[in-house]
Protein backbone atom coordinates (compact mmCIF):
# COMPACT_ATOMS: atom_id res chain seq x y z
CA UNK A 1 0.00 0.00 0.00
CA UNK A 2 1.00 3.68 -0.78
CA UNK A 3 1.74 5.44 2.59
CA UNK A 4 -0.98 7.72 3.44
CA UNK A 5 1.18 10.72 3.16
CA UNK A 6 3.14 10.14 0.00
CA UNK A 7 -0.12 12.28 -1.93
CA UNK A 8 0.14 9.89 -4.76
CA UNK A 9 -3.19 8.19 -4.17
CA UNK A 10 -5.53 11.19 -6.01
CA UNK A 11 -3.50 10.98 -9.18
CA UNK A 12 -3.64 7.06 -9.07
CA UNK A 13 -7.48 7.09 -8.25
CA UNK A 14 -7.77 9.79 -11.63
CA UNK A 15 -5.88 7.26 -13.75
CA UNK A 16 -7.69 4.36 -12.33
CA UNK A 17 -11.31 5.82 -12.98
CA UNK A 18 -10.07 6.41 -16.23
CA UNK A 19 -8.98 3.01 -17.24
CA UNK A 20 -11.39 1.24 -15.88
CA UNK A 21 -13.78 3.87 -18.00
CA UNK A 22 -12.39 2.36 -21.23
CA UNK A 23 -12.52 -1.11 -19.77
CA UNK A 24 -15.71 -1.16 -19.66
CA UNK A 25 -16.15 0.28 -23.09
CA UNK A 26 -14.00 -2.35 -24.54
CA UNK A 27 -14.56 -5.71 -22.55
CA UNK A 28 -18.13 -5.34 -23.21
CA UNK A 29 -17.61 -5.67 -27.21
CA UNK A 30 -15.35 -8.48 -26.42
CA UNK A 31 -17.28 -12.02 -27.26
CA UNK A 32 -14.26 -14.57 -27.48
CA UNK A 33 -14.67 -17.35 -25.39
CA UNK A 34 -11.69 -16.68 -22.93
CA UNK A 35 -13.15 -13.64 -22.24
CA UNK A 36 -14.92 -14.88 -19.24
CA UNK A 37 -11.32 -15.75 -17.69
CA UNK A 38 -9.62 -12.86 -19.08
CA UNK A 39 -12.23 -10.41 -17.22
CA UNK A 40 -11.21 -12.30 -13.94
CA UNK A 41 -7.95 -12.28 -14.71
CA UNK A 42 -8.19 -8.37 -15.01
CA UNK A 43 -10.50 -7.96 -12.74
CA UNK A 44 -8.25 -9.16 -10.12
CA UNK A 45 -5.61 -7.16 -11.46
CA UNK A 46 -7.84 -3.88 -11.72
CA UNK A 47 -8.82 -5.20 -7.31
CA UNK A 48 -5.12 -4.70 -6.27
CA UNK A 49 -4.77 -1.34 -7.56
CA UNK A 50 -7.90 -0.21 -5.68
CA UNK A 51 -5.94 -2.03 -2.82
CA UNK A 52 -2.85 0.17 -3.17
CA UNK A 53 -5.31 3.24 -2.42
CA UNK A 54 -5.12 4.33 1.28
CA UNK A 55 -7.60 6.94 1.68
CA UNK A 56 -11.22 5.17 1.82
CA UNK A 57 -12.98 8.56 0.23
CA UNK A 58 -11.08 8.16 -2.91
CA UNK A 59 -11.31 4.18 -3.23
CA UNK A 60 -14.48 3.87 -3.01
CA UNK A 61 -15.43 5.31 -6.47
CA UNK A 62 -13.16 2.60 -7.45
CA UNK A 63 -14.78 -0.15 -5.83
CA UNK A 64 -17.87 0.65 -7.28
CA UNK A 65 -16.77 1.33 -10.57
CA UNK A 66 -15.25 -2.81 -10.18
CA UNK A 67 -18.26 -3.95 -8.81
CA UNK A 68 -20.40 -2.77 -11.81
CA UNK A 69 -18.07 -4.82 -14.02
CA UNK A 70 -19.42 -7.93 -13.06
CA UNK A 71 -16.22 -10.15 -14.09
């Protein structure tokens, strides 16, 4: 985990909303049949981020975002 004081965690929750904005644009067009491992796979991936965010406040919008991707 980033320390709580190191101030990167707003610029990494900014990125990570954005990502996970065109994630969800693109995975949904996605219809090949490993996609339902990929998504976990990335998924997963997408979880430890959030995980790496401190401050509750800004990982929540995160953990929502993840939650509506359904992998």
């Amino acid at each position: 985990m980033l320390p709580p004081d190191s101030g990167c965690s707003e610029p990494l929750v900014v990125v990570a909303l954005e990502v996970l904005s065109q994630y969800e644009a693109f995975s949904s067009a996605d219809t090949s049949p490993s996609n339902v491992l990929r998504r976990a796979n990335e998924k997963h991936f997408l979880e430890s981020i959030t995980d790496n965010i401190s401050d509750k406040v800004l990982r929540g919008p995160l953990l929502q975002k993840l939650s509506k991707l359904g992998a």
